[in-house]
N, C-alpha and C. Protein backbone atom coordinates (compact mmCIF):
# COMPACT_ATOMS: atom_id res chain seq x y z
N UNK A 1 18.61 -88.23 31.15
CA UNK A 1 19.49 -87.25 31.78
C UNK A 1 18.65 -86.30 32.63
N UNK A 2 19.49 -86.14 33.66
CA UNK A 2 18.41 -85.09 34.65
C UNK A 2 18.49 -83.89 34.00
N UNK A 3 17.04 -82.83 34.02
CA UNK A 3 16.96 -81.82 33.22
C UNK A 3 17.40 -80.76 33.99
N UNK A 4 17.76 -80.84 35.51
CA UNK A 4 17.91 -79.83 36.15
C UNK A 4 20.02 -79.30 36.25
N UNK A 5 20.45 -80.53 35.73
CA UNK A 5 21.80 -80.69 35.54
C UNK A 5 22.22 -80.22 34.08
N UNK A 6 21.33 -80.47 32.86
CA UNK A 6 20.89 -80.07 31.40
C UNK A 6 21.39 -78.28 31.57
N UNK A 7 20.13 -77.70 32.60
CA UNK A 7 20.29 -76.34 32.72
C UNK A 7 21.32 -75.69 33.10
N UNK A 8 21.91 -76.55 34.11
CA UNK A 8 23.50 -75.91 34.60
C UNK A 8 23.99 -75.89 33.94
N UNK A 9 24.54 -76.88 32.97
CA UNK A 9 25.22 -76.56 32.24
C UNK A 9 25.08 -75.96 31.41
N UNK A 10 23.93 -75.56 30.66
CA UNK A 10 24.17 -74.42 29.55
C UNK A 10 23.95 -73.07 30.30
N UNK A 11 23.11 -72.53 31.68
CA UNK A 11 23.58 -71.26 32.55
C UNK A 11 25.09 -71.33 32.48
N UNK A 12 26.31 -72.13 32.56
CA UNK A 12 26.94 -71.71 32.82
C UNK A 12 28.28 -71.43 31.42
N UNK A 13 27.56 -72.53 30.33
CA UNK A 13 28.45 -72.11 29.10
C UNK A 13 27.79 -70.66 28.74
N UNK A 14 26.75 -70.47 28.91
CA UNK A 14 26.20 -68.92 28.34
C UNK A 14 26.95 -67.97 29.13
N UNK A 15 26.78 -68.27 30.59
CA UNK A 15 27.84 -67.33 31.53
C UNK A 15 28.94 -66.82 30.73
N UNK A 16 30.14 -68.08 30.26
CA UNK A 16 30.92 -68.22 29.79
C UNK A 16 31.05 -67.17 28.05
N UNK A 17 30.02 -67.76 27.54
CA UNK A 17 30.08 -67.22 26.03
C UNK A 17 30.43 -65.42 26.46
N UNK A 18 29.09 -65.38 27.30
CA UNK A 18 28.94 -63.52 27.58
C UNK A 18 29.99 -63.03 27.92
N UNK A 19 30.97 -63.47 29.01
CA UNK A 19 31.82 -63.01 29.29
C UNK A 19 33.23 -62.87 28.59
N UNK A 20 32.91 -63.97 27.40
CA UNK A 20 34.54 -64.17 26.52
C UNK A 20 33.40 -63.08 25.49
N UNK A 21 32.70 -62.61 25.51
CA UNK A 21 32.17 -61.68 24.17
C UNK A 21 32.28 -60.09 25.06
N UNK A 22 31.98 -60.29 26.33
CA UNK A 22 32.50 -58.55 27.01
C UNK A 22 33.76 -58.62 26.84
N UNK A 23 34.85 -59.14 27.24
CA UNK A 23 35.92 -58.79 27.05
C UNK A 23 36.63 -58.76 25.33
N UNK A 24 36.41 -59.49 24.32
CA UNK A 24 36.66 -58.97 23.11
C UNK A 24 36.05 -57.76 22.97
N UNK A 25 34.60 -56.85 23.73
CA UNK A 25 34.12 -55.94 23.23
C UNK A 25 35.52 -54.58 23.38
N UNK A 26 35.75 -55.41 25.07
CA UNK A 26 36.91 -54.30 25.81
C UNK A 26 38.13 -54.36 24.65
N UNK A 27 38.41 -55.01 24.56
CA UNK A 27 40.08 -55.58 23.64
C UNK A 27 39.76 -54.64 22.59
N UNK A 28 38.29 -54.14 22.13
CA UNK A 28 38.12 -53.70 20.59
C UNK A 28 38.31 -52.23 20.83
N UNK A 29 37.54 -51.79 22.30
CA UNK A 29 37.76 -50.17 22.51
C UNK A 29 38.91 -49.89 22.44
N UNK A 30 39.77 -50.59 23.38
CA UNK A 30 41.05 -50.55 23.72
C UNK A 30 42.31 -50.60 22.39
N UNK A 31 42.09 -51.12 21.41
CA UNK A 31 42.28 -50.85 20.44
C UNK A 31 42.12 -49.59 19.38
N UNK A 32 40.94 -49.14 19.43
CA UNK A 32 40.23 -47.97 18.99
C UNK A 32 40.36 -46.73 19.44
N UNK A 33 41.45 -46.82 20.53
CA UNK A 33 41.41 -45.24 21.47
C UNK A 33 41.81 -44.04 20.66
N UNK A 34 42.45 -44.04 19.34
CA UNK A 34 42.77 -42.65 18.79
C UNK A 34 42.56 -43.37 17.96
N UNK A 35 41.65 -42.15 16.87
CA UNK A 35 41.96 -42.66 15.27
C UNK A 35 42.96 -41.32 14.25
N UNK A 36 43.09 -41.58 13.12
CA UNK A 36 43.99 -40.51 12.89
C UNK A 36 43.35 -40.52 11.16
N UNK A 37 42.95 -39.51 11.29
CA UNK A 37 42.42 -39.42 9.51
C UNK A 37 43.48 -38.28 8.55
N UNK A 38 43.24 -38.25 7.51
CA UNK A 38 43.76 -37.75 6.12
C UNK A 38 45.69 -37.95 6.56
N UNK A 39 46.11 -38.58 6.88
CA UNK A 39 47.85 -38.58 7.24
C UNK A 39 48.01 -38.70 5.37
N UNK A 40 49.06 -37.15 5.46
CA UNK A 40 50.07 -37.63 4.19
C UNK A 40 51.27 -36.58 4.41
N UNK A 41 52.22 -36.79 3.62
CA UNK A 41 53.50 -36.63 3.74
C UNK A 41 53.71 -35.51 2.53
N UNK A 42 54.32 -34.65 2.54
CA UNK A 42 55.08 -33.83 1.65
C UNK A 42 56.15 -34.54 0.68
N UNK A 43 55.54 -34.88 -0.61
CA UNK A 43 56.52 -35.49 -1.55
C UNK A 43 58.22 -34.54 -1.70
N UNK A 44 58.72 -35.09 -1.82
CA UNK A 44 60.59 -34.30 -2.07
C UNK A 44 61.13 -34.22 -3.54
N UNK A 45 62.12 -32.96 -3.69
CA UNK A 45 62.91 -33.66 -5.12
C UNK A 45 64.27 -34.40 -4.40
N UNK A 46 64.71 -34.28 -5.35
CA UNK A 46 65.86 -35.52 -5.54
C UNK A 46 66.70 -34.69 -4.73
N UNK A 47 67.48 -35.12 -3.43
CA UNK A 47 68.30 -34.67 -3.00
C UNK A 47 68.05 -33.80 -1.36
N UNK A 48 66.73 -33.72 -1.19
CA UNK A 48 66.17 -33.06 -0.42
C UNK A 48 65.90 -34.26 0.62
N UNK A 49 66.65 -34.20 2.13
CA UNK A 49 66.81 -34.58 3.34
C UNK A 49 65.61 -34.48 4.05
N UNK A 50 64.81 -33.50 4.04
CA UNK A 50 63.65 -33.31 5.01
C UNK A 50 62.52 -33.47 4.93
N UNK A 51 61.54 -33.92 5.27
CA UNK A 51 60.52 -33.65 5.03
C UNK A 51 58.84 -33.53 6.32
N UNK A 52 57.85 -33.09 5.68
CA UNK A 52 56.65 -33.18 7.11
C UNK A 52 55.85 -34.18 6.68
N UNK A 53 55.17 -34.62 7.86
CA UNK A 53 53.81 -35.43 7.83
C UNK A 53 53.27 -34.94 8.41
N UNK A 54 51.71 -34.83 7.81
CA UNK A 54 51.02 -34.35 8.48
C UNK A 54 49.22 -34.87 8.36
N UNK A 55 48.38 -34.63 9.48
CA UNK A 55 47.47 -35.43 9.74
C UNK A 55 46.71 -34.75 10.77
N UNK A 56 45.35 -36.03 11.16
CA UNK A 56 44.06 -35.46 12.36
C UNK A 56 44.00 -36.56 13.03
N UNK A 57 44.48 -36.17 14.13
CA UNK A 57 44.32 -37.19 15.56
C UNK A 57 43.05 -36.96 16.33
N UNK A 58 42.16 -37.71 16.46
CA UNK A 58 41.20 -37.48 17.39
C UNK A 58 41.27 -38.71 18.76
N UNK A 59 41.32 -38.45 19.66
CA UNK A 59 41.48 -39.67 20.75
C UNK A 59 40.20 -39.61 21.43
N UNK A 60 39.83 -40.69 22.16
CA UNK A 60 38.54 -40.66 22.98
C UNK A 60 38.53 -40.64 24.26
N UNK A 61 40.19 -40.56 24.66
CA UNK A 61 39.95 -40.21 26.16
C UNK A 61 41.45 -39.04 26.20
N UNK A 62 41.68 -38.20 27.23
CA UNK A 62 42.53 -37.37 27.18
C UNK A 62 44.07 -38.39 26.61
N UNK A 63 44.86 -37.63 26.04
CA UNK A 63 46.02 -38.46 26.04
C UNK A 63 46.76 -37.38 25.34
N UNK A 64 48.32 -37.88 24.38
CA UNK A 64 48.88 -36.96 23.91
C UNK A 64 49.53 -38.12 23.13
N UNK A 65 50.10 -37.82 21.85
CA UNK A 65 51.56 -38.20 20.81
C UNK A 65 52.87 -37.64 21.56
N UNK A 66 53.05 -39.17 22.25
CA UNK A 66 54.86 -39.08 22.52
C UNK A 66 55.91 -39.10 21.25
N UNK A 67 55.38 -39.69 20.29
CA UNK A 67 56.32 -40.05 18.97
C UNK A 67 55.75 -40.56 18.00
N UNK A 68 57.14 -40.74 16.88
CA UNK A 68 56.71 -41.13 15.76
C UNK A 68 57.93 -41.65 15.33
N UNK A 69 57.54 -42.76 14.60
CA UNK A 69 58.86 -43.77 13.61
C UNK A 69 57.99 -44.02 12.29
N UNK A 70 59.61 -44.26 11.51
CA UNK A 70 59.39 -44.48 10.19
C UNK A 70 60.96 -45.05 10.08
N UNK A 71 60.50 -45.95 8.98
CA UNK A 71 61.44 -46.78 8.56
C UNK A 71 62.37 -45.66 7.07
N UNK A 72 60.98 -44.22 6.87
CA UNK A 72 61.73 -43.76 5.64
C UNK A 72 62.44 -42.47 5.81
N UNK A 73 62.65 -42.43 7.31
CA UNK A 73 63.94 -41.61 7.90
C UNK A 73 64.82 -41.69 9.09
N UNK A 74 65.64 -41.79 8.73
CA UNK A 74 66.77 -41.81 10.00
C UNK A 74 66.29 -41.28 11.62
N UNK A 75 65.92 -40.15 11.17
CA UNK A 75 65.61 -39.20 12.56
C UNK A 75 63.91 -38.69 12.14
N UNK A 76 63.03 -38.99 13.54
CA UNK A 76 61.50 -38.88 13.18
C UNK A 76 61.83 -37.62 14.66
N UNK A 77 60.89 -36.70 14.43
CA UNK A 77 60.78 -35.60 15.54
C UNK A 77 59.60 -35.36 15.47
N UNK A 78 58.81 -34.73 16.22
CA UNK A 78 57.42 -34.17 16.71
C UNK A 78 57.85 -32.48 16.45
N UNK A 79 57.88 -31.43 15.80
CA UNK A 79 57.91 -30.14 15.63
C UNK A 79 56.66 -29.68 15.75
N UNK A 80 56.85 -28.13 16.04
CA UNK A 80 56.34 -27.37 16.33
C UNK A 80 56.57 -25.76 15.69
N UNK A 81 55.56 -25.40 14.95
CA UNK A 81 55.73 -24.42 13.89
C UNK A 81 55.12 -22.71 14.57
N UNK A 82 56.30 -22.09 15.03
CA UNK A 82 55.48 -20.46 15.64
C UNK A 82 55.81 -19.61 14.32
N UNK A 83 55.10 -18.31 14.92
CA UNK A 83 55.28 -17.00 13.80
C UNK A 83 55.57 -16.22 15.27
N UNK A 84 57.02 -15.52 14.99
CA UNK A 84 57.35 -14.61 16.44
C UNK A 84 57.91 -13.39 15.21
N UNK A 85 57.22 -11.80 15.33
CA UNK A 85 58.17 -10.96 14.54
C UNK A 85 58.16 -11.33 12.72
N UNK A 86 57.00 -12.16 12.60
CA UNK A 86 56.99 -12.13 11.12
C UNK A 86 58.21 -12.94 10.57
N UNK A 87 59.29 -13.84 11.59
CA UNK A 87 59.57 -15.09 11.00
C UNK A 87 58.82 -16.68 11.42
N UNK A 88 58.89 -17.55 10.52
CA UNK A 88 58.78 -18.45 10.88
C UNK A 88 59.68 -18.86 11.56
N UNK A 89 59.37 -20.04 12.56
CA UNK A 89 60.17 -20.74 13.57
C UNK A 89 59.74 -21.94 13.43
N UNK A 90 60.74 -23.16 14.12
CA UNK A 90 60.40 -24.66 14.16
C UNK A 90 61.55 -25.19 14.73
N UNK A 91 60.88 -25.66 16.32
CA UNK A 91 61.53 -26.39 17.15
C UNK A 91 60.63 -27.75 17.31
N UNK A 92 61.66 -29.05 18.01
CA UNK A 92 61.19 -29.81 18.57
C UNK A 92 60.22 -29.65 19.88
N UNK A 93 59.33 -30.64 19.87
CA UNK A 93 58.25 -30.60 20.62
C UNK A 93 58.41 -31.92 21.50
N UNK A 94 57.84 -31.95 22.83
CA UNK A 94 58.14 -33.22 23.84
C UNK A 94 56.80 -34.16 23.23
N UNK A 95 55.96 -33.86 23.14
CA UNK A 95 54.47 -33.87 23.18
C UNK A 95 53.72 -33.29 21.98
N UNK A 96 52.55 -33.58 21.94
CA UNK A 96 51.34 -32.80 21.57
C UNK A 96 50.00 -33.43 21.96
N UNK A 97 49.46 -32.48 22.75
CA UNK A 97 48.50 -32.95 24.02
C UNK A 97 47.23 -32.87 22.73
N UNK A 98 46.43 -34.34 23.36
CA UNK A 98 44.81 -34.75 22.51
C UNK A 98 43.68 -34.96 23.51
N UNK A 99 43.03 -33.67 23.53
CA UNK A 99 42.07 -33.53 24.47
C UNK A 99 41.30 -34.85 23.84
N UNK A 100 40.41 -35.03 24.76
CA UNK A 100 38.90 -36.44 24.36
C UNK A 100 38.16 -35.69 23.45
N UNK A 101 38.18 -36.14 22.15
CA UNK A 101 36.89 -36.36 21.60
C UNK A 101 37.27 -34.91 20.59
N UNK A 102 38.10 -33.95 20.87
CA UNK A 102 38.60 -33.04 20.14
C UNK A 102 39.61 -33.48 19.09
N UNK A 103 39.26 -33.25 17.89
CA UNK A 103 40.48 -33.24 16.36
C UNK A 103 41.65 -32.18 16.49
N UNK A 104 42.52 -32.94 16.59
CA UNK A 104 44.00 -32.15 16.60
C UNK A 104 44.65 -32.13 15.37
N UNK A 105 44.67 -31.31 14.59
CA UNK A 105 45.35 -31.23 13.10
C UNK A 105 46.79 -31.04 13.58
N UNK A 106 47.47 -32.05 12.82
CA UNK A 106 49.06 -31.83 12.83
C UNK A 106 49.49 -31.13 11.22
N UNK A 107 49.71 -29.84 11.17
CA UNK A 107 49.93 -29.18 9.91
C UNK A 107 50.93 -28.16 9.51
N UNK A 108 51.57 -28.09 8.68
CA UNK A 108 52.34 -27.24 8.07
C UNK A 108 52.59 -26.45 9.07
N UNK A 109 51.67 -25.11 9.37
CA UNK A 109 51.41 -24.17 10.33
C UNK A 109 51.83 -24.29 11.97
N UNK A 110 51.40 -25.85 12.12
CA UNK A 110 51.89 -25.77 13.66
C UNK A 110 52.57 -26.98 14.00
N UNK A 111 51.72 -27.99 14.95
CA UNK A 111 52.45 -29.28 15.16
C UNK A 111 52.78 -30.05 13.83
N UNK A 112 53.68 -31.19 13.81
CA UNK A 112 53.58 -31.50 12.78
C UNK A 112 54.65 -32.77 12.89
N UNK A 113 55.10 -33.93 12.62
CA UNK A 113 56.12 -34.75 12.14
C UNK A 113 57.56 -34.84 11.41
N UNK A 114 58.54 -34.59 11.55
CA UNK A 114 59.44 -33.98 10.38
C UNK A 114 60.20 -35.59 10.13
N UNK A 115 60.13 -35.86 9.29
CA UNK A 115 60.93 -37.28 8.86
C UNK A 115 62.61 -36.54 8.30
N UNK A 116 63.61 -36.81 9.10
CA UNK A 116 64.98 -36.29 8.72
C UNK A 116 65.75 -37.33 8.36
N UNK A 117 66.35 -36.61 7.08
CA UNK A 117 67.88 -38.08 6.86
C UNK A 117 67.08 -38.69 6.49
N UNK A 118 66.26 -38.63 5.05
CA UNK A 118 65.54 -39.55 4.47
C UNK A 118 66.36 -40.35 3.78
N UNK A 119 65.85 -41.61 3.69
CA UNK A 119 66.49 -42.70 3.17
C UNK A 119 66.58 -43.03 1.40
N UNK A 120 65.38 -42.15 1.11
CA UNK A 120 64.99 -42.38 -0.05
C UNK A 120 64.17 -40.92 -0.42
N UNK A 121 64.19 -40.40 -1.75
CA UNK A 121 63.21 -39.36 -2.14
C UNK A 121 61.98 -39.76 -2.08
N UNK A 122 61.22 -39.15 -1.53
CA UNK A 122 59.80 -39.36 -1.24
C UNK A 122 58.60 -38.89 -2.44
N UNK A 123 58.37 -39.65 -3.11
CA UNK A 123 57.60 -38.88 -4.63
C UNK A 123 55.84 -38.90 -4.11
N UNK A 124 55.92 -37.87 -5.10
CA UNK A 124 53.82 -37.90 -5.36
C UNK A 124 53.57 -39.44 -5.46
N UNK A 125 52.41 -39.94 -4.74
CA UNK A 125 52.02 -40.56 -4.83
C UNK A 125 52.59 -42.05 -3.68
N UNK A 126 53.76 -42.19 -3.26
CA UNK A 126 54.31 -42.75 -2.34
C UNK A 126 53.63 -43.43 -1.05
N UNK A 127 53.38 -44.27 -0.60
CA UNK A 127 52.99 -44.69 0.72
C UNK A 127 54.18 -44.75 1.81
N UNK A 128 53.75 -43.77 2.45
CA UNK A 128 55.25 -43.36 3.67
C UNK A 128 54.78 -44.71 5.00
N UNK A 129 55.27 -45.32 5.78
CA UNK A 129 54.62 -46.26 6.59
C UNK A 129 54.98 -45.31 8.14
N UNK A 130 54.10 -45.03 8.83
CA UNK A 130 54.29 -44.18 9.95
C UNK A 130 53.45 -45.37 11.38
N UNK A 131 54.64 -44.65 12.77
CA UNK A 131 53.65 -45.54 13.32
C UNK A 131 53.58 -44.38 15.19
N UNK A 132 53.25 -44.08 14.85
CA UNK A 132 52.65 -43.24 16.30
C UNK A 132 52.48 -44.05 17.76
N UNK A 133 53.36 -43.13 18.69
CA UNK A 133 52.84 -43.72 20.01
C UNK A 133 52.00 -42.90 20.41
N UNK A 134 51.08 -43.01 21.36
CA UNK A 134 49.74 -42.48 21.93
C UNK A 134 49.85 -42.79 23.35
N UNK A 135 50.07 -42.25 24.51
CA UNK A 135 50.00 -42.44 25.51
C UNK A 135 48.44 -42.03 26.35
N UNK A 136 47.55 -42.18 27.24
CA UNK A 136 46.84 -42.01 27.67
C UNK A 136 47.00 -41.60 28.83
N UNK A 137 45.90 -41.19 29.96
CA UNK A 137 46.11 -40.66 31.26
C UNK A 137 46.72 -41.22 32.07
N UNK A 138 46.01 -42.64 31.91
CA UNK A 138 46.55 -43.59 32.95
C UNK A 138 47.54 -44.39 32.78
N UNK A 139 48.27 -43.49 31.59
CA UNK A 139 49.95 -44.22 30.91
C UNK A 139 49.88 -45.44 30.26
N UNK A 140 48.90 -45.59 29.93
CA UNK A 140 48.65 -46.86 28.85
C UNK A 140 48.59 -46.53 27.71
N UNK A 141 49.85 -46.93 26.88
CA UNK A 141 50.58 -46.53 25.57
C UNK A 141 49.53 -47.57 24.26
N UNK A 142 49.80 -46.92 23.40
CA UNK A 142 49.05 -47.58 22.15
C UNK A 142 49.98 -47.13 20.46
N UNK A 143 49.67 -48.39 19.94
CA UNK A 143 51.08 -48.21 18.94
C UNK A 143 50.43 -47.92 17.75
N UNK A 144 49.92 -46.78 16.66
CA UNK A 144 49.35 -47.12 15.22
C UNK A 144 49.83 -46.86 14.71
N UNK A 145 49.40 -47.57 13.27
CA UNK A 145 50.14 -47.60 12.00
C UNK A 145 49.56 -47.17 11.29
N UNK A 146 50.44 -46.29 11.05
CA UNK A 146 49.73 -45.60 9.22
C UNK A 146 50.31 -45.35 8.14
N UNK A 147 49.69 -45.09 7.02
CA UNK A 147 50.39 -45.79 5.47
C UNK A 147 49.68 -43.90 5.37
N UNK A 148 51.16 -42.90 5.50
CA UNK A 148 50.93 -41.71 4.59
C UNK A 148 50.96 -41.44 3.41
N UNK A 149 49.80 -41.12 2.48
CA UNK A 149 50.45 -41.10 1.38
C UNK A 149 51.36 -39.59 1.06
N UNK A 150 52.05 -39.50 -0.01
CA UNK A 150 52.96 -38.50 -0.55
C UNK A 150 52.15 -37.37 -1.56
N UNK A 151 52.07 -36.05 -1.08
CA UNK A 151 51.21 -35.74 -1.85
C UNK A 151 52.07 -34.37 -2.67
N UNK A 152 52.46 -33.70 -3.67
CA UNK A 152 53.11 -32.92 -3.83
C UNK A 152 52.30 -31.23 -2.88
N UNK A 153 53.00 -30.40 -2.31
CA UNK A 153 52.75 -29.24 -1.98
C UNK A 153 53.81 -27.88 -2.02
N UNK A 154 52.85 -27.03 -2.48
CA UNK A 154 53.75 -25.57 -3.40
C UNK A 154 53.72 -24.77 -2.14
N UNK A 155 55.01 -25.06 -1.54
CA UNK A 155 55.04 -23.87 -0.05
C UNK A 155 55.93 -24.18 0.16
N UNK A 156 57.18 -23.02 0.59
CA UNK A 156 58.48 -23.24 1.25
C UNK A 156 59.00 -24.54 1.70
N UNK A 157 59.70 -25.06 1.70
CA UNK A 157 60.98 -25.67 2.35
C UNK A 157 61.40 -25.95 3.65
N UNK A 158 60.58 -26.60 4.39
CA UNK A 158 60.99 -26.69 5.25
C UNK A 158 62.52 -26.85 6.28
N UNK A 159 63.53 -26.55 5.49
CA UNK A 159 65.03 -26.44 5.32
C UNK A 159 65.08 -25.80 5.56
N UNK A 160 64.32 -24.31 4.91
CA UNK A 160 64.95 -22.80 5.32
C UNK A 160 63.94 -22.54 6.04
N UNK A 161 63.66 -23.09 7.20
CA UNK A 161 62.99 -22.59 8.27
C UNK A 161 64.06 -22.41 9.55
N UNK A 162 64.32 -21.68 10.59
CA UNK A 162 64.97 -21.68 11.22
C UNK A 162 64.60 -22.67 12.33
N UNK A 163 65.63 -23.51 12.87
CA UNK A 163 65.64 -24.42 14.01
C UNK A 163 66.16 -24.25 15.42
């Protein structure tokens, strides 16, 4: 066999290998664009409709949380928690903007998830299944999933907060 035909062909399966191994590298960032650490949910008693999730979004390029679904409430909202005059307040939110590379706590206090018209009481210990959209600059959406767990917490009601 000619050795100079030998070489083409493996220059050009290596071509090949490199280039099907850059693009899985891309597929993997592209995957990886926000991560979201400690997500858990406010366990409920029996009878109680509402509840928060809450969590740390960090993204790696500017972007923001358009939404959130769950299969363990009817109605999922993005809220937003002020202090105006020494009451609490809590309205819906369009957004919540994730600078690059900055941790955005979604918490009690401010932004936050409200799962409404729960389907089921949510107990200590529970895996809530949450799944976040993530939009980016250049409008390229990204879908994650996360398993909140239920953790019990001794603080008001989010019920008697005004809406």
């Amino acid at each position: 066999m000619n050795p100079f035909c030998t070489n083409r062909v493996i220059a050009r399966r290596a071509k090949g290998l490199l280039l099907g191994l850059s693009l899985l590298g891309l597929a993997g960032q592209a995957a990886a664009q926000t991560q979201v650490s400690d997500a858990w949910v406010r366990a409920t008693v029996v009878g109680q409709q509402a509840t928060g999730a809450f969590m740390t979004l960090t993204a790696s390029e500017d972007s923001k949380l358009l939404g959130v679904e769950s299969p363990a409430a009817k109605i999922v909202q993005i809220h937003q928690s002020t202090m105006h005059n020494d009451v609490m307040s809590m309205r819906p939110a369009d957004f919540v903007a994730l600078p690059a590379g900055k941790a955005v706590a979604l918490d009690p206090h401010g932004y936050h998830v409200m799962l409404i018209d729960l389907v089921a009481q949510v107990k200590e210990g529970d895996k809530v299944p949450l799944t976040l959209t993530v939009e980016n600059a250049k409008g390229e959406k990204e879908s994650i999933k996360v398993e909140a767990q239920a953790r019990a917490l001794n603080m008001g009601d989010h019920s008697m907060m005004q809406h």
